[in-house]
Each structure stands twice: as C-alpha cells, then as structure tokens.
N, C-alpha and C. Protein backbone atom coordinates (compact mmCIF):
# COMPACT_ATOMS: atom_id res chain seq x y z
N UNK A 1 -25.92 -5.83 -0.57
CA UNK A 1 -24.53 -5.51 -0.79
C UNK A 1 -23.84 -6.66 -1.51
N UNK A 2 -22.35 -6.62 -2.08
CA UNK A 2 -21.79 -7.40 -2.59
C UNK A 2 -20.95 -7.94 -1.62
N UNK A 3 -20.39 -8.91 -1.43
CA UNK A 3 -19.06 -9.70 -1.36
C UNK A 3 -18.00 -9.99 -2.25
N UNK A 4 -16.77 -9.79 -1.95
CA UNK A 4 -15.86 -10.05 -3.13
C UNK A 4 -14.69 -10.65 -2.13
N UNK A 5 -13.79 -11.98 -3.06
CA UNK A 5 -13.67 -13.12 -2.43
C UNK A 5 -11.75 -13.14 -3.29
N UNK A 6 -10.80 -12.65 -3.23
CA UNK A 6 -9.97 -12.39 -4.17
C UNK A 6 -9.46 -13.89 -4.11
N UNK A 7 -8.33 -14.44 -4.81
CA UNK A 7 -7.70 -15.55 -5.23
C UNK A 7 -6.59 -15.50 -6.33
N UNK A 8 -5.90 -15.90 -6.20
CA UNK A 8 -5.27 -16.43 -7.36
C UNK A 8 -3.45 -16.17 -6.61
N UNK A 9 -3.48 -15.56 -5.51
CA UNK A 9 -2.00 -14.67 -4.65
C UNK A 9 -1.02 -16.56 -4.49
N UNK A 10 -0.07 -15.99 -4.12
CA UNK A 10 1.02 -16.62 -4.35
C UNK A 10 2.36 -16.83 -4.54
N UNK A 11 3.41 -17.38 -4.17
CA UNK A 11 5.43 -16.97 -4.45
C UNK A 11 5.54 -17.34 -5.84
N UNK A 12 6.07 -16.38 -6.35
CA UNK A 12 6.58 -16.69 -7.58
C UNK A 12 8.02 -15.74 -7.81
N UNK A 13 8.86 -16.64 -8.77
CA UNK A 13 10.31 -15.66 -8.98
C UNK A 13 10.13 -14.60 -9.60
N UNK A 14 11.24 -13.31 -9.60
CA UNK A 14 11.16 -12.37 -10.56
C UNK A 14 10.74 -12.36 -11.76
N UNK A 15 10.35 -11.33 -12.10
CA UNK A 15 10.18 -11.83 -13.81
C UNK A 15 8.88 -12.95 -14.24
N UNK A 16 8.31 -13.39 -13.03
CA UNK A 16 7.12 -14.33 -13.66
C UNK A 16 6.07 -13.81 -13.01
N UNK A 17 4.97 -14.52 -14.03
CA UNK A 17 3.61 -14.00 -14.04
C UNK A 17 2.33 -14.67 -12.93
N UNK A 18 1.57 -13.74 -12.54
CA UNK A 18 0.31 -14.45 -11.79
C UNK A 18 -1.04 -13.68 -12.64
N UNK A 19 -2.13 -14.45 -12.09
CA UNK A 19 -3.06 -13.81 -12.25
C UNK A 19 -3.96 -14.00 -11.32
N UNK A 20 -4.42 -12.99 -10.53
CA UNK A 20 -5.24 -12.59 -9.60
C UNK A 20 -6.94 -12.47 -10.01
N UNK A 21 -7.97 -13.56 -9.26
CA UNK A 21 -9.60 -13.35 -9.55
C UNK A 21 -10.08 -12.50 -8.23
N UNK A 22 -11.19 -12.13 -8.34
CA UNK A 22 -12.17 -11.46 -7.61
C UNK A 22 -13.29 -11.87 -7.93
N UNK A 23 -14.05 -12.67 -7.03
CA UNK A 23 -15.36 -13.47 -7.65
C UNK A 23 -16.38 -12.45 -6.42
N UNK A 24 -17.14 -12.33 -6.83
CA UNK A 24 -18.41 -11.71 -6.72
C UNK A 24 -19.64 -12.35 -6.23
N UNK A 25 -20.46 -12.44 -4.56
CA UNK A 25 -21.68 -12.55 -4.56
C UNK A 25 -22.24 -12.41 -4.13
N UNK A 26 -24.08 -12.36 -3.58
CA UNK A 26 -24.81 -11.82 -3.58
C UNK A 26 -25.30 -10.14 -4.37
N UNK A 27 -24.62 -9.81 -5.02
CA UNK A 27 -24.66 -8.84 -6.39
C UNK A 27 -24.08 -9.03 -6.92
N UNK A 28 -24.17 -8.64 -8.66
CA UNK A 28 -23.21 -9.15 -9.84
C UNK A 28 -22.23 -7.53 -9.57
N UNK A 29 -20.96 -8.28 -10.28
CA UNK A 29 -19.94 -7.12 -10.79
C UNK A 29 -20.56 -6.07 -12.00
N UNK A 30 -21.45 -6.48 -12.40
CA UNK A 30 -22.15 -5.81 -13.50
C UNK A 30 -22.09 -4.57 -12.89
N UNK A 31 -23.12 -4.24 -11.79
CA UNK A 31 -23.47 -3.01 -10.80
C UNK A 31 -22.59 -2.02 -10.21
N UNK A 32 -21.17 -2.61 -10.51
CA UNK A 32 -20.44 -1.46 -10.09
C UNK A 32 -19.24 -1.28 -10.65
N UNK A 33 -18.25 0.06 -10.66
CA UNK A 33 -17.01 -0.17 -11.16
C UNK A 33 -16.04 -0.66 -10.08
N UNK A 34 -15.33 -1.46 -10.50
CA UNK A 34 -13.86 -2.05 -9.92
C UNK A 34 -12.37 -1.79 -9.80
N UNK A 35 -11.70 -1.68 -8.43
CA UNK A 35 -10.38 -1.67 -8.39
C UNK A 35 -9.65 -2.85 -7.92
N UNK A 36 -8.26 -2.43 -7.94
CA UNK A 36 -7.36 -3.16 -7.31
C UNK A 36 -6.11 -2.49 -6.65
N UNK A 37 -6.18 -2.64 -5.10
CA UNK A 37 -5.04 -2.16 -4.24
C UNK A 37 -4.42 -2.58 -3.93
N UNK A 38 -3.27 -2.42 -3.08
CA UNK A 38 -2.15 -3.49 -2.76
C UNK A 38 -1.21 -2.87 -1.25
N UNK A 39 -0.99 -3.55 -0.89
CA UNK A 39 0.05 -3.45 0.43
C UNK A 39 1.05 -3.62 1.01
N UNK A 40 1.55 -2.90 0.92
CA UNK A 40 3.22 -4.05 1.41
C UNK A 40 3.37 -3.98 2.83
N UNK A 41 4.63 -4.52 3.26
CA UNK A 41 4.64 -4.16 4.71
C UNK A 41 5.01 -2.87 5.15
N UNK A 42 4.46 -2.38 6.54
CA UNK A 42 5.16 -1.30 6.91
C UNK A 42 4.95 -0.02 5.94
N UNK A 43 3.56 -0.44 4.59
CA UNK A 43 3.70 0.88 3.76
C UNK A 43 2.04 0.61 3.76
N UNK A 44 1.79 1.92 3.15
CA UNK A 44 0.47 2.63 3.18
C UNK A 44 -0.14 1.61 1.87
N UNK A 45 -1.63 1.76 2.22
CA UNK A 45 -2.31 1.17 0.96
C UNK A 45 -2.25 1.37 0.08
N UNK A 46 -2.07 1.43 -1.69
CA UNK A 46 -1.25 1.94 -3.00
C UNK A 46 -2.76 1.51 -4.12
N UNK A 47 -3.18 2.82 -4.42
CA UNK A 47 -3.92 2.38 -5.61
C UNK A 47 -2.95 1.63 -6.94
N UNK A 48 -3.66 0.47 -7.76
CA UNK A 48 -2.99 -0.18 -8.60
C UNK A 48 -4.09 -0.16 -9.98
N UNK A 49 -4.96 -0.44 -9.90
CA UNK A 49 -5.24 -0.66 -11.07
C UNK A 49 -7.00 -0.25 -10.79
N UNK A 50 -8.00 0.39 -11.69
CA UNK A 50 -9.59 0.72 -11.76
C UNK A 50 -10.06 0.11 -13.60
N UNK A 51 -11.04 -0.01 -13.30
CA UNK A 51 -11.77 -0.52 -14.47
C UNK A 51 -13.36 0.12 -14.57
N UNK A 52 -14.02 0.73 -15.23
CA UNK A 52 -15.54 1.40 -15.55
C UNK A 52 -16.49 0.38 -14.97
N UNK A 53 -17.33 0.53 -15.18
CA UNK A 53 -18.78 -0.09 -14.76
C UNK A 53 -18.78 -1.05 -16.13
N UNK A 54 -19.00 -0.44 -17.45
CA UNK A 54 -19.07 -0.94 -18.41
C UNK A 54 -17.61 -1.82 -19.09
N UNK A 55 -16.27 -1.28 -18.05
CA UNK A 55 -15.57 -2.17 -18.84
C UNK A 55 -14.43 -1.55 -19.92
N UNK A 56 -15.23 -0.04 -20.28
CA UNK A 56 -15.01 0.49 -21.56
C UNK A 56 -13.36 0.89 -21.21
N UNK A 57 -13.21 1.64 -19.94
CA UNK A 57 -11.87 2.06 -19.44
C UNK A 57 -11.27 1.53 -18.66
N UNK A 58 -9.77 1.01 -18.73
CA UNK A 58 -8.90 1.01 -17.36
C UNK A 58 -8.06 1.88 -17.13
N UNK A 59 -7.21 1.80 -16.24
CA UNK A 59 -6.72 3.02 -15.40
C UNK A 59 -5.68 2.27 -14.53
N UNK A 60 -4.33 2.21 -14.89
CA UNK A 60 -3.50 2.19 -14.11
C UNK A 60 -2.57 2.93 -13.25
N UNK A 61 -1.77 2.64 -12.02
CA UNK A 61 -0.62 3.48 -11.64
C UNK A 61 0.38 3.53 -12.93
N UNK A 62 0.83 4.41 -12.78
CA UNK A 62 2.04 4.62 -13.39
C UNK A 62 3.17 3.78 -13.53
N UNK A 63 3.29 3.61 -13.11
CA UNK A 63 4.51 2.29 -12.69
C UNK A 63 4.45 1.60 -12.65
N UNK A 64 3.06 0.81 -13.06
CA UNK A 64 2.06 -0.56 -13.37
C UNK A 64 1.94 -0.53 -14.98
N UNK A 65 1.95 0.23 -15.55
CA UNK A 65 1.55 0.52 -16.84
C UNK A 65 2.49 -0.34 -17.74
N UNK A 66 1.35 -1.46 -18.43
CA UNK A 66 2.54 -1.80 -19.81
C UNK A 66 2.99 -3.34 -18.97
N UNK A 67 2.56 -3.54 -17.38
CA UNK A 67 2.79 -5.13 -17.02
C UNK A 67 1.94 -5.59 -16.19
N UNK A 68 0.96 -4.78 -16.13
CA UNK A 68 -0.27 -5.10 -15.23
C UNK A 68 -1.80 -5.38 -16.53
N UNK A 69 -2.59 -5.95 -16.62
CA UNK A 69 -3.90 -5.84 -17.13
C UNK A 69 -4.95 -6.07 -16.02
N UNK A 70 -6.33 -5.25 -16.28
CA UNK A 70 -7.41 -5.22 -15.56
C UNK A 70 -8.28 -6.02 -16.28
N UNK A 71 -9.15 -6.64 -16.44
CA UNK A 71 -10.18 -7.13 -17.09
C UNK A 71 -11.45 -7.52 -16.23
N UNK A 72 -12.51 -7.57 -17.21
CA UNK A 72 -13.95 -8.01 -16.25
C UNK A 72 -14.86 -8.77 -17.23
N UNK A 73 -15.12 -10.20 -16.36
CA UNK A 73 -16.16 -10.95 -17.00
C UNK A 73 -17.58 -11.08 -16.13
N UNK A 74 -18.31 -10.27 -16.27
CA UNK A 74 -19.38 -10.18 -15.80
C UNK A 74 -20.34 -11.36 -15.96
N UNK A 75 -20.30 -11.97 -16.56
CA UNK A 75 -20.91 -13.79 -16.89
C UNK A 75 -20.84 -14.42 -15.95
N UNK A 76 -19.75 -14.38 -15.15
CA UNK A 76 -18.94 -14.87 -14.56
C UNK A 76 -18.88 -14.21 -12.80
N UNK A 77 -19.48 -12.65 -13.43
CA UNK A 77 -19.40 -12.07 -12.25
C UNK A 77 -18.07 -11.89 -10.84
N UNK A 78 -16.72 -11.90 -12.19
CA UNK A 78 -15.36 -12.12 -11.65
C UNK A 78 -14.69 -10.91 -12.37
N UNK A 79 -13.56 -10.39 -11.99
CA UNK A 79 -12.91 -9.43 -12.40
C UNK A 79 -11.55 -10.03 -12.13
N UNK A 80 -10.35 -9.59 -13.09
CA UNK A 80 -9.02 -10.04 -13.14
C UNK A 80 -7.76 -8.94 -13.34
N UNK A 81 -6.55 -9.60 -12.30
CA UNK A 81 -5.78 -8.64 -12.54
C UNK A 81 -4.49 -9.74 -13.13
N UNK A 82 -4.14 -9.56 -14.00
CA UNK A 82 -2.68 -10.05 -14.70
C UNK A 82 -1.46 -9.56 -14.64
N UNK A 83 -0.49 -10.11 -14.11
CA UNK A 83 0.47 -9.34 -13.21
C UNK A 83 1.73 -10.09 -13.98
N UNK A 84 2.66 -9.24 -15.27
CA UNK A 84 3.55 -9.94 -15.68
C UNK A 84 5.08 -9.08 -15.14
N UNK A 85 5.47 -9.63 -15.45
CA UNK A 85 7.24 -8.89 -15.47
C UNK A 85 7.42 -8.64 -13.70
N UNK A 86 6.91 -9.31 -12.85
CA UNK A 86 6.66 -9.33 -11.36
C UNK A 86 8.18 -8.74 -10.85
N UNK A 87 8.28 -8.13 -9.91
CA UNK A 87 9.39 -7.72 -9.54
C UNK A 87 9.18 -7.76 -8.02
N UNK A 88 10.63 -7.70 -7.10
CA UNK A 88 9.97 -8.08 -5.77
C UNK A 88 9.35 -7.19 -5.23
N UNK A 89 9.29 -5.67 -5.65
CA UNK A 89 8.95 -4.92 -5.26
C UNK A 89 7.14 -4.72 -5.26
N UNK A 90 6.67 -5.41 -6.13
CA UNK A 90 5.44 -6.20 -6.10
C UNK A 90 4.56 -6.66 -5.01
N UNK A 91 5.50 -7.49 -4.33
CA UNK A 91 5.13 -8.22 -3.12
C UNK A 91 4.28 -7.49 -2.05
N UNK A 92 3.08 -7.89 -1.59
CA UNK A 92 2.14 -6.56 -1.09
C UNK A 92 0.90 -7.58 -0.86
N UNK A 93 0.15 -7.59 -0.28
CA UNK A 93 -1.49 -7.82 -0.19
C UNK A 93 -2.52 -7.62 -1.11
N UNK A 94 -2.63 -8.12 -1.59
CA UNK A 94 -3.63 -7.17 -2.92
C UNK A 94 -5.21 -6.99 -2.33
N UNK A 95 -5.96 -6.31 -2.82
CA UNK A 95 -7.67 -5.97 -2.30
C UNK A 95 -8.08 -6.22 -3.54
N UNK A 96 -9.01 -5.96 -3.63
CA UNK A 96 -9.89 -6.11 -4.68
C UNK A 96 -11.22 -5.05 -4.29
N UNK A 97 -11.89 -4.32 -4.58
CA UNK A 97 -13.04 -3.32 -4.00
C UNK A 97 -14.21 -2.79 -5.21
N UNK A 98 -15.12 -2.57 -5.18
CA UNK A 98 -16.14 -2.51 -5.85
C UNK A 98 -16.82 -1.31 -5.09
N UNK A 99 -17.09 -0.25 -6.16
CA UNK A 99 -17.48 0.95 -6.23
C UNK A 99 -18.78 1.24 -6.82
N UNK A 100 -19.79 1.80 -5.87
CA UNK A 100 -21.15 2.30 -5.99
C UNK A 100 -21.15 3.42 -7.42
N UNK A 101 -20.66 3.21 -8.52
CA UNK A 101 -20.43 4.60 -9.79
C UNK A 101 -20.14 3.36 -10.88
N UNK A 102 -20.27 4.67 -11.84
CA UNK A 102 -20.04 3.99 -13.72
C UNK A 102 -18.39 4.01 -13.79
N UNK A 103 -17.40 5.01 -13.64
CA UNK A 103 -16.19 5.31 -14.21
C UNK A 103 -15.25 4.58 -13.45
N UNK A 104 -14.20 5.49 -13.35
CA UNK A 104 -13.11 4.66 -12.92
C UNK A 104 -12.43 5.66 -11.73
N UNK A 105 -12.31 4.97 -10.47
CA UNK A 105 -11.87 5.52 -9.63
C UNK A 105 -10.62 4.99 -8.47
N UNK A 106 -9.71 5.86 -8.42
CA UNK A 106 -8.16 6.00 -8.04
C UNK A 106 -8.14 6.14 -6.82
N UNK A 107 -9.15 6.46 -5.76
CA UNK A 107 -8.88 6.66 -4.14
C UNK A 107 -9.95 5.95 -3.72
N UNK A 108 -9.14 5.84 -2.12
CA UNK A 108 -9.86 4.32 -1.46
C UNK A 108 -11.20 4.62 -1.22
N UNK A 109 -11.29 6.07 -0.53
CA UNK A 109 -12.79 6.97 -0.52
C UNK A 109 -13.46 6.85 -1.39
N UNK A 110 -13.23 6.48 -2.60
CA UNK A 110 -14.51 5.98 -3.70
C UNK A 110 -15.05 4.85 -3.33
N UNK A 111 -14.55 3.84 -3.05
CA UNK A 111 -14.95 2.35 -3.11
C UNK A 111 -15.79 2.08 -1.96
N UNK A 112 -17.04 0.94 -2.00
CA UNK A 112 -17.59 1.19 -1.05
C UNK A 112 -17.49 -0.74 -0.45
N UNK A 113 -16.85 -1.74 -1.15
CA UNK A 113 -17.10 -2.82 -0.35
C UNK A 113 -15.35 -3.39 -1.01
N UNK A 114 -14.92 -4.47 -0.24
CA UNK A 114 -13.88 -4.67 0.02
C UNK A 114 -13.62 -6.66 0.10
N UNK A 115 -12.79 -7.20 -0.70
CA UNK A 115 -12.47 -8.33 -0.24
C UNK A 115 -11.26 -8.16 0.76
N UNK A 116 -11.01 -9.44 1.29
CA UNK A 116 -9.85 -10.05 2.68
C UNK A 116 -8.39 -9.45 2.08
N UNK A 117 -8.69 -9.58 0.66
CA UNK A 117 -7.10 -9.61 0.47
C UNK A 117 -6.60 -11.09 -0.36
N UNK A 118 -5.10 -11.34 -1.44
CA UNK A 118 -4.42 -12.10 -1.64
C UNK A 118 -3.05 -12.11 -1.47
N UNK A 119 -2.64 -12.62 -1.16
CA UNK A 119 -0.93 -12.32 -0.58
C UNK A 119 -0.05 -12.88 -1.90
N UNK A 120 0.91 -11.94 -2.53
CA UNK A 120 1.69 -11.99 -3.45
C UNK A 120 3.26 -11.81 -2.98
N UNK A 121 3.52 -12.91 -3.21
CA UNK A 121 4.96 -12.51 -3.00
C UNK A 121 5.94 -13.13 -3.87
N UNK A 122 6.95 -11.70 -4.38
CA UNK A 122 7.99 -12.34 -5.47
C UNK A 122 9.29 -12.26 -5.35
N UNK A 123 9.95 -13.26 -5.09
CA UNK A 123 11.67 -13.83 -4.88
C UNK A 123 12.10 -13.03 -5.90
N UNK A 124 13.60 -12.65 -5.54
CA UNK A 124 14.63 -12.29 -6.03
C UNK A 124 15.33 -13.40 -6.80
C-alpha cells in the first residue's frame, strides 16, 4: 500500500496564496490517480480537486475553478495543490487520497488510501 504525508497547511490573509504537497511512500504516485478534500468545521467532507493516473486531466469543484491548480510530479513521487485568491471560506483540513484507477474521481468511495490531513486557515 501507499502512504501519503500532506504539508505545506498554514494562516495566511485573504487574498494570499499557499501551496499544499502530498509526498508519497512505500508506492510511487505513478500507480494511482489523485485527489484533494477538505473540511471545515462542523461541515461534511467537500470534494476539491482530482487529477488522472497519467496526469493528462484535472477536475475541479466548481467554485474552485480558475484559483485552485492540481499538479503531479511523479519523480518526486509528490502531488500539489496551489491555492490562490484564498478566501476565509477556504479554511478547512485538507486530505490528500490516492485512488486504485487511471481517471479522475469526485467521491470519497473512489479513493482507497488517505493522508492525516493539513490545516489551512485564512484571516479576514
């Protein structure tokens, strides 16, 4: 099985940027496709962002679209989420999860292994 180890969470003001890793091991990220979820308090888990096996597709929420990027460096065996135009509404737990398939998948029931989590939180 894999392990995935997220990083990069953190306070930052409105309007500014983070970028979130997911490092990968005992299996490479190569082997599977990748998401990213998120949590806030008191609210349900929120798909955010999927990426292919190969890379070829991402797949955002709606309301992520246009200030979020997904990316994957398999060299590296790390996957990235880029989080600009942050708003507080942002603020949430993020996951990171890795999925036994090639494409890109939107529900938690796809994914089959799971990091701890990074804690994001953004001031008003």
């Amino acid at each position: 099985q894999v392990q995935l180890v997220e990083s990069g969470g953190g306070l930052v003001q409105a309007g500014g940027s983070l970028r979130l890793s997911c490092a990968a091991s005992g299996r490479t990220i190569s082997n599977y496709a990748m998401g990213w979820f998120r949590q806030a308090p008191g609210k349900e888990r929120e798909f955010v962002a999927a990426i292919t096996r190969d890379g070829d597709i991402t797949y955002y929420a709606d309301s992520l679209k246009g200030r979020f990027t997904f990316s994957r460096d398999n060299a590296k065996s790390t996957v990235y989420l880029e989080m600009n135009s942050l708003k507080p509404e942002d603020t949430a737990l993020y996951y990171c999860a890795a999925a036994d398939g090639s494409y890109y998948y939107t529900r938690q029931r796809n994914y089959d292994y799971w990091g701890q989590g990074t804690q994001v939180t953004v001031s008003s």
